[in-house]
Protein backbone atom coordinates (compact mmCIF):
# COMPACT_ATOMS: atom_id res chain seq x y z
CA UNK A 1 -8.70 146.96 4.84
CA UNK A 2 -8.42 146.13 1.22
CA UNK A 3 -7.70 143.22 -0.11
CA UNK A 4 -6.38 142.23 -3.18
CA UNK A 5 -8.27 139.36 -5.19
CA UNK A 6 -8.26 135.44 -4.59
CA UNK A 7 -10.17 133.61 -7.27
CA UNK A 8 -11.57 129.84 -6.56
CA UNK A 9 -10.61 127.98 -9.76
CA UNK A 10 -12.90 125.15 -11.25
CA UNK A 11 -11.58 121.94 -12.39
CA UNK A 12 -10.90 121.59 -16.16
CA UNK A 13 -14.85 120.60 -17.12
CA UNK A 14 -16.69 122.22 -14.44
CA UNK A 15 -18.87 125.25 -15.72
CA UNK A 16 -18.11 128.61 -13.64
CA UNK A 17 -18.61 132.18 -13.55
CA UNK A 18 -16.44 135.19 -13.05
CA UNK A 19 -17.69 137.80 -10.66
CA UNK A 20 -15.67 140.83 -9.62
CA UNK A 21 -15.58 141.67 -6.46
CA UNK A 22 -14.85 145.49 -5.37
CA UNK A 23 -15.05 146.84 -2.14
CA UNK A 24 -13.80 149.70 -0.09
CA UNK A 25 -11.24 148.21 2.22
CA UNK A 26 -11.29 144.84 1.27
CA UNK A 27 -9.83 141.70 -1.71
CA UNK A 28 -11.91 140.49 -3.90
CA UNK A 29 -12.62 136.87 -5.10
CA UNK A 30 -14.32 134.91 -8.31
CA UNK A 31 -16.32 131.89 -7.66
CA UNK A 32 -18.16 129.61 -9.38
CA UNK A 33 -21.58 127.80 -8.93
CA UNK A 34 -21.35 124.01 -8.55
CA UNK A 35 -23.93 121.47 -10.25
CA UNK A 36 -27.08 121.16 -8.98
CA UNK A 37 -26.55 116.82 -8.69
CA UNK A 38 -23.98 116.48 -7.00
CA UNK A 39 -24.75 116.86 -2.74
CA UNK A 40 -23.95 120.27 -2.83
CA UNK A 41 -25.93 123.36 -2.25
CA UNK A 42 -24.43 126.57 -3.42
CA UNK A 43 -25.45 130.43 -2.79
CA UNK A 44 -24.08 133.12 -4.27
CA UNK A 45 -25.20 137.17 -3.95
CA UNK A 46 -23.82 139.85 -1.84
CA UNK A 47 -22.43 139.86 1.77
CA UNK A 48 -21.33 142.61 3.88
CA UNK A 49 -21.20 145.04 0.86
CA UNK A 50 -18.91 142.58 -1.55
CA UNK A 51 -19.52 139.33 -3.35
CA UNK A 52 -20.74 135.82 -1.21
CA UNK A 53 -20.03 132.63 -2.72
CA UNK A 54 -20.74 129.16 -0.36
CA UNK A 55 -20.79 125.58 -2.01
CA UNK A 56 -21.46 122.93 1.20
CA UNK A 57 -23.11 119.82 1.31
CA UNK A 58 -25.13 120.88 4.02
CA UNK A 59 -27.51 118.68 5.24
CA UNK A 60 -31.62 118.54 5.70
CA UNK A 61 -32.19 122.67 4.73
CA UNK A 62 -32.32 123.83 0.54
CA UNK A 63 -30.93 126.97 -1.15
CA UNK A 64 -33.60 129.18 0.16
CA UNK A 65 -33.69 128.29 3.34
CA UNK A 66 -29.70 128.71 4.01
CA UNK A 67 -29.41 132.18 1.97
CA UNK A 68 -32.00 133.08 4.65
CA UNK A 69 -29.80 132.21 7.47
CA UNK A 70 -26.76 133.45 5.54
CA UNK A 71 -28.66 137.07 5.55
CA UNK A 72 -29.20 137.17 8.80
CA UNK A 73 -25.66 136.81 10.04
CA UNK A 74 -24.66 139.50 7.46
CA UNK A 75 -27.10 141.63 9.65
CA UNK A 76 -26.04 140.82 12.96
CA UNK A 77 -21.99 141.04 11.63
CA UNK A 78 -23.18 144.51 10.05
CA UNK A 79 -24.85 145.88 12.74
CA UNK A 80 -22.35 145.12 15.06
CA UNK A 81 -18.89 145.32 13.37
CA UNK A 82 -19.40 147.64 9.93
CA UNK A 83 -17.68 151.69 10.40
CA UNK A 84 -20.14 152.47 7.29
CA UNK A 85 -23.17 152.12 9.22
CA UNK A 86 -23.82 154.95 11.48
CA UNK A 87 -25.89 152.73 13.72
CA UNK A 88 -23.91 149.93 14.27
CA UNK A 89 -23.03 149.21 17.49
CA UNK A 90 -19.12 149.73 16.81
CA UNK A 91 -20.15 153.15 15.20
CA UNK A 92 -21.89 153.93 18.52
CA UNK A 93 -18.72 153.19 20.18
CA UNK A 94 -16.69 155.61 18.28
CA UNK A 95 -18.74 158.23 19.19
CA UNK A 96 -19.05 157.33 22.49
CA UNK A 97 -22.82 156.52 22.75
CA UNK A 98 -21.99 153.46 24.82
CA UNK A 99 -19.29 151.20 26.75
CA UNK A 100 -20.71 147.77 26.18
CA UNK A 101 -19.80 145.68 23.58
CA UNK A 102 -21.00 142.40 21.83
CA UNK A 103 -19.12 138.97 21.41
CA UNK A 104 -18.20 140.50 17.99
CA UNK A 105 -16.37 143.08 19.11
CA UNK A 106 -14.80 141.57 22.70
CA UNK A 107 -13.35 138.76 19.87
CA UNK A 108 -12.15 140.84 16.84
CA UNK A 109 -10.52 143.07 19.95
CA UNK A 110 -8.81 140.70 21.79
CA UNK A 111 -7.23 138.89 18.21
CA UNK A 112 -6.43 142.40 17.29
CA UNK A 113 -4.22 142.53 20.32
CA UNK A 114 -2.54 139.41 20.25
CA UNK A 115 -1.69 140.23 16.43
CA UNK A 116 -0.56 143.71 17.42
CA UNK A 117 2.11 142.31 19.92
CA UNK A 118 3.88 140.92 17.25
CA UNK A 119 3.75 143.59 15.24
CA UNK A 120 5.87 146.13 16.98
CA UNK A 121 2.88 148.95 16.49
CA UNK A 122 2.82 148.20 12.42
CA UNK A 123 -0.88 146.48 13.20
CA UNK A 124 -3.58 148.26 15.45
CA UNK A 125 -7.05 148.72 15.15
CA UNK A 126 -7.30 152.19 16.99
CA UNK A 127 -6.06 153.33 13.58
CA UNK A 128 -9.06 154.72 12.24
CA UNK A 129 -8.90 158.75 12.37
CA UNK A 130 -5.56 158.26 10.34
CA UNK A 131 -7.40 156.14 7.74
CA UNK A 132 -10.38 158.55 7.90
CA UNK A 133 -8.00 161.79 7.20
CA UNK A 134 -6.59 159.96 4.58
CA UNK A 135 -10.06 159.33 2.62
CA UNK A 136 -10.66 155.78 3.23
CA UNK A 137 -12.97 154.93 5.79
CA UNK A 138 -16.24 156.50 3.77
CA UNK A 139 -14.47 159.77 3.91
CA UNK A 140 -13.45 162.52 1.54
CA UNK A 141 -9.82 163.73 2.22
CA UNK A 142 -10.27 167.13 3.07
CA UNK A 143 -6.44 168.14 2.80
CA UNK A 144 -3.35 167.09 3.88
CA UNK A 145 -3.89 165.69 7.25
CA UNK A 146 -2.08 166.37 10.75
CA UNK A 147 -0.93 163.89 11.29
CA UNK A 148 0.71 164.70 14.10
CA UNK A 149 -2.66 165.74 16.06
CA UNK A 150 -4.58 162.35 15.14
CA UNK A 151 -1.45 160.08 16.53
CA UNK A 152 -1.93 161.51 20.41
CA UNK A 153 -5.04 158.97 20.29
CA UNK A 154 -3.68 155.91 17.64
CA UNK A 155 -2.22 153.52 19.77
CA UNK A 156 -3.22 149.78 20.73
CA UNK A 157 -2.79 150.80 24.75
CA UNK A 158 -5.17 153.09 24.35
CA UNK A 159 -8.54 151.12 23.98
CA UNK A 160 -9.52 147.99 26.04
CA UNK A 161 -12.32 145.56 27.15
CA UNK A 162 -13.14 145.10 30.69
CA UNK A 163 -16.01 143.95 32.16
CA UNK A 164 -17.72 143.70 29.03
CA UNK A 165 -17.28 147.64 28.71
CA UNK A 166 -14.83 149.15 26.18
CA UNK A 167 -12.44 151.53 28.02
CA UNK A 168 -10.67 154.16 26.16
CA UNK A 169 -7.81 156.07 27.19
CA UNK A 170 -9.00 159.48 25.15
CA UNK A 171 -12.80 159.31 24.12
CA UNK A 172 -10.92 160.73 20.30
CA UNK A 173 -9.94 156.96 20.41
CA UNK A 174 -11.92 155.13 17.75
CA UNK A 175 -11.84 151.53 16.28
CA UNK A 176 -11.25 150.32 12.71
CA UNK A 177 -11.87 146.46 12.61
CA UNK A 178 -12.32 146.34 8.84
CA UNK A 179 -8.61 144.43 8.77
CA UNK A 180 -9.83 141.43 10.60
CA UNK A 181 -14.12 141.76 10.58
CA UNK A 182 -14.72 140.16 7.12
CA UNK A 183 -12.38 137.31 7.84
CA UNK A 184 -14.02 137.03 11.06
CA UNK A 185 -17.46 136.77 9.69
CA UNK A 186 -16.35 134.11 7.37
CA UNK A 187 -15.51 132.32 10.45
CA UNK A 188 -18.77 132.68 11.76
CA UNK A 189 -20.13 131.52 8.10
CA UNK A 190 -18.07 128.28 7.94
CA UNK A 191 -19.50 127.72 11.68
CA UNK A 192 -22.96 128.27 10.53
CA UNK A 193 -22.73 125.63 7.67
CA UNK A 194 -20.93 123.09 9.85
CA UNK A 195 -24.30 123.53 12.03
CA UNK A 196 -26.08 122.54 9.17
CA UNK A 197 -23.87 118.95 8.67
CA UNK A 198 -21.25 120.60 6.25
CA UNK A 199 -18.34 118.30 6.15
CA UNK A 200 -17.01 119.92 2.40
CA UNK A 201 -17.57 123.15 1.88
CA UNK A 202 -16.00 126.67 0.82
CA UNK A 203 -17.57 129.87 2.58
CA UNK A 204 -16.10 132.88 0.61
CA UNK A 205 -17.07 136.86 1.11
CA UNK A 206 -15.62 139.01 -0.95
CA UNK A 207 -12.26 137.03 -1.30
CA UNK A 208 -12.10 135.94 1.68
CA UNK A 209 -11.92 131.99 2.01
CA UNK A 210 -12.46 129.12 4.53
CA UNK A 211 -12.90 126.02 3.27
CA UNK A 212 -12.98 122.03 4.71
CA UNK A 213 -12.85 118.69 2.84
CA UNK A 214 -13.26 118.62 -0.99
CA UNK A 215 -14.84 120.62 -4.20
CA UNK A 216 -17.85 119.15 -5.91
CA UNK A 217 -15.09 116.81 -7.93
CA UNK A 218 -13.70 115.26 -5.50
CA UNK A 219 -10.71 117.33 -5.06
CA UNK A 220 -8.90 119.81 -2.82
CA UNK A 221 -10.56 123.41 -2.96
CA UNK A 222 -8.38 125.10 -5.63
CA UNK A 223 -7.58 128.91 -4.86
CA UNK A 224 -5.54 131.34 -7.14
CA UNK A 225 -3.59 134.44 -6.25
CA UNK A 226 -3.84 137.38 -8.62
CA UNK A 227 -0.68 139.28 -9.93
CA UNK A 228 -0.57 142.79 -7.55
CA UNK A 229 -0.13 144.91 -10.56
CA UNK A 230 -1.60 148.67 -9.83
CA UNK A 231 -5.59 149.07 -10.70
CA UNK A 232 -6.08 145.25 -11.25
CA UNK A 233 -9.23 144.97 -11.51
CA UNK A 234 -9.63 141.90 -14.17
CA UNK A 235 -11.04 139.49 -12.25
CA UNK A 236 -8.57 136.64 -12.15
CA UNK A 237 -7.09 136.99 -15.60
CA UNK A 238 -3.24 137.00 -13.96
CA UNK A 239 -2.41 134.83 -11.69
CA UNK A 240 1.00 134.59 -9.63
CA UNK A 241 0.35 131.02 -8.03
CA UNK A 242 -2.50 128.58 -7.36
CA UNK A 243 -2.74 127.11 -4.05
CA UNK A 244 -4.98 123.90 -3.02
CA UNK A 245 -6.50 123.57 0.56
CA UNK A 246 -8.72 120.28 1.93
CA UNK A 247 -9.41 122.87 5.65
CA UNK A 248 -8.06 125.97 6.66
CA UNK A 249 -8.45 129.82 5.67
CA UNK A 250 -6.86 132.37 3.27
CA UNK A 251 -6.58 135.71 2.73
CA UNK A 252 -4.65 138.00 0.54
CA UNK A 253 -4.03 141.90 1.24
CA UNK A 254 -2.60 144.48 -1.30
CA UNK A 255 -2.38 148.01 -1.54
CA UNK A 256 -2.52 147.50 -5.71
CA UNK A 257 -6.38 148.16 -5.88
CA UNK A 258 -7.33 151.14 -3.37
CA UNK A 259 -5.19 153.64 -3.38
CA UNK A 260 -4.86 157.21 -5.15
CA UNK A 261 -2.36 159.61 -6.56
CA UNK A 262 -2.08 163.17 -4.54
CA UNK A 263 -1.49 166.74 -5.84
CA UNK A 264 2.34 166.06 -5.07
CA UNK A 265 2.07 163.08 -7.55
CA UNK A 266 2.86 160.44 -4.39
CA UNK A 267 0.69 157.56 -3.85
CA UNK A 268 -1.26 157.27 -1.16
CA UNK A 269 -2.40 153.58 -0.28
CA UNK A 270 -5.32 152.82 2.25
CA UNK A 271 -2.37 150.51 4.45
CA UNK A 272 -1.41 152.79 6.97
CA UNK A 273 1.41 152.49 9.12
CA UNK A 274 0.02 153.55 12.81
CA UNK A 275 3.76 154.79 14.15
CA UNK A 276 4.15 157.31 11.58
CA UNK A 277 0.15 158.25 10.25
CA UNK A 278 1.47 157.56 6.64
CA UNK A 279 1.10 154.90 3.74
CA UNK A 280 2.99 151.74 4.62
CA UNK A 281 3.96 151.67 1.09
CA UNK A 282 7.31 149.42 -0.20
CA UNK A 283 8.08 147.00 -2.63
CA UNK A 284 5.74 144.19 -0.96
CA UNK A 285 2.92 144.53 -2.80
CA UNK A 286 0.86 141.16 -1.93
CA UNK A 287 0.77 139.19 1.22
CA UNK A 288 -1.20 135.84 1.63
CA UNK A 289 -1.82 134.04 4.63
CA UNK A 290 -3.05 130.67 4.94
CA UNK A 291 -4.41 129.96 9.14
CA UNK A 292 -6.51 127.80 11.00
CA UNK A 293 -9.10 130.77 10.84
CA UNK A 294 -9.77 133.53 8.32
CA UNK A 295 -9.67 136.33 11.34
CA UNK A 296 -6.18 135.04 11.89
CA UNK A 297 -4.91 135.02 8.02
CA UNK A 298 -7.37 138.52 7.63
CA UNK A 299 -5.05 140.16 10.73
CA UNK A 300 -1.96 138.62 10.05
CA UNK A 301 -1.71 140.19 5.87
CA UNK A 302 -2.13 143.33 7.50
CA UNK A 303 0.52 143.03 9.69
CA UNK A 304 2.97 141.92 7.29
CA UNK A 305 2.22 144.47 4.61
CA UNK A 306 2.01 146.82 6.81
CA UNK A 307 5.81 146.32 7.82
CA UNK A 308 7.23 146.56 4.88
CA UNK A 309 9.18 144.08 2.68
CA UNK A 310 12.42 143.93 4.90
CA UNK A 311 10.74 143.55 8.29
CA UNK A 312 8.21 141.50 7.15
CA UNK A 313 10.50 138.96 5.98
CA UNK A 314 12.47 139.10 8.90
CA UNK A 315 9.54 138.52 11.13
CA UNK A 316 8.19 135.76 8.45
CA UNK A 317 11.36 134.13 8.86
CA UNK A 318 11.37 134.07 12.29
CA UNK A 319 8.04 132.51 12.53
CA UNK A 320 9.01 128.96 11.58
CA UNK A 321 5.00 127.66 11.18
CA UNK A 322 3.67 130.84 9.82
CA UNK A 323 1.90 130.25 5.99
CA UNK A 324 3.01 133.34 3.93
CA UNK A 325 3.30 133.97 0.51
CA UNK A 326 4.68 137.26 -0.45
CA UNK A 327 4.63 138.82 -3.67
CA UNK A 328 7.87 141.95 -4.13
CA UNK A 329 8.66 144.18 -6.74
CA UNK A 330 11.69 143.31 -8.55
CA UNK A 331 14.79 145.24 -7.36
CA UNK A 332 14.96 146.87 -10.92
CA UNK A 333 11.34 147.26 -10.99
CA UNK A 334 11.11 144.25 -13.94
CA UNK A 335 10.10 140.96 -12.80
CA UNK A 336 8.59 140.21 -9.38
CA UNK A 337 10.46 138.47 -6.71
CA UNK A 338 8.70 136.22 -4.23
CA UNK A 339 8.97 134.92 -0.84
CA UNK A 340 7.20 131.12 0.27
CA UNK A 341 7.50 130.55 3.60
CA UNK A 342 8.63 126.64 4.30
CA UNK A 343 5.19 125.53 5.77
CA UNK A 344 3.05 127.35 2.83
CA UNK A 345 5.10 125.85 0.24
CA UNK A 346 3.16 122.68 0.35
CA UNK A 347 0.01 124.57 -0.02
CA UNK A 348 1.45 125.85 -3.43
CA UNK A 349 0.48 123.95 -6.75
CA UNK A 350 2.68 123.23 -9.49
CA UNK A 351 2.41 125.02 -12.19
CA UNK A 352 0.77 123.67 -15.52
């Protein structure tokens, strides 16, 4: 899934750099590199195919040493959860090379299931030959699709774990995890520098944030939210709202950033609504989700954009400890409207 961009913002005198982040099917996030004096050891480079930024004050192991063991869990996490490489053992699984999966997958499965329960079918994984016909999973489009003939195998009933085999209902039945994967693997990234003595850090890939304790300053980890205007691709030059977090995870999706226009002139976003094969398009155009873990907040923007504005704030509403920060369309199409939920709103700086 794509995701829209979160950018880490600096304090006033601290000296950061822009990147841009831009990936298919995911958000994109800015962060900067932290002095060298201060306890903290920072790494920045590429990650699962988008931008890695970490800042920890990890203990007894230097810069080298921890990009090496950052690189290796971006191989393990690509060769076991990444639809863009053929080999990968979830790519196996699609084509029905093998039954067994890994810890990866048995996880990202099971939280894709207790997410899709709530969802009432608007969130499910088995979603992938819909998001394939429509050109975004590494695919050309090809035509309009039938949409029709790919839903007899889209449904989350249809694909399960047991025994540490995956059991389909229809071998046509294929998995899409890249809605929950990267958030997942930031998990696994926060976990890794918490092995190392972390007690403040940020682990960020590609927008996607966990963080714990403070910034190099002293402060709470400062995180902004980009305006969801179509094609924004100006790396944190509009921001909507800046939120501060001391431990926790956040992640933003959008269909503003990956999407195209078709021959009819309709556009044709990479959210796709499982029930109907079609764009889940509406007038919420940004969802951000602040959890105990980034899986969770990855998952759970999904969902909720993937309902559409009305239902979404329905369900929002009726989750009383749920962390949600919506960005709408105006009504008349001028200003946007937005929805905090009561427990985000103290996550939610004032504005300066």
């Amino acid at each position: 899934m794509f995701k829209g961009k979160i950018v880490f913002l600096p304090d006033k005198k601290a000296n950061f750099m822009l990147k841009r982040c831009m990936i298919a099917g995911m958000l994109a996030l800015a962060a900067g590199c932290a002095p060298r004096n201060d306890g903290y050891t920072t790494v920045d480079g590429t990650m699962l195919g988008t931008t890695l930024h970490v800042a920890a004050d990890v203990q007894g192991i230097g810069p080298r040493e921890l990009r090496t063991a950052i690189m290796e869990l971006d191989r393990e996490a690509k060769a076991s959860m990444s639809i863009f490489d053929e080999n990968s053992l979830l790519s196996r699984l699609n084509r029905n090379e093998t039954d067994s999966v890994d810890r990866h997958i048995a996880y990202c499965l099971a939280l894709a299931d207790s997410i899709g329960a709530l969802s009432a079918g608007r969130y499910d994984v088995t979603v992938k030959p819909l998001v394939e016909a429509w050109g975004f999973a590494g695919r050309e489009r090809t035509g309009e699709p039938n949409v029709d003939s790919l839903l007899e195998f889209v449904g989350r009933e249809k694909a399960a774990i047991s025994g540490g085999r995956l059991v389909k209902s229809d071998p046509r039945v294929q998995l899409d995890f890249n809605s929950v994967a990267k958030g997942y693997t930031v998990d696994l990234l926060a976990a890794l520098l918490e092995s190392f003595g972390a007690r403040n850090y940020i682990a960020d890939i590609g927008g996607e944030v966990r963080c714990k304790g403070v910034n190099p300053r002293g402060t709470p980890w400062r995180i902004g939210v980009e305006t969801p205007f179509d094609g924004n691709m100006t790396a944190g030059e509009y921001l909507q709202k800046r939120i501060a977090m001391t431990d926790g995870a956040l992640a933003t999706s959008g269909n503003y950033r990956r999407y195209y226009v078709d021959e009819e002139g309709r556009k044709v976003a990479h959210t796709i609504d499982p029930r109907t094969g079609r764009s889940a398009l509406s007038r919420l155009l940004s969802v951000t989700v602040a959890a105990p873990s980034c899986a969770e907040a990855d998952a759970l923007g999904t969902m909720f954009l993937a309902m559409g504005a009305d239902d979404a704030l329905a369900t929002a509403e009726g989750m009383p400890d749920v962390k949600v920060y919506f960005i709408l369309a105006g009504e008349n199409g001028e200003e946007y409207e937005e929805y905090i939920s009561p427990a985000m709103r103290a996550l939610i700086m004032e504005e300066r």
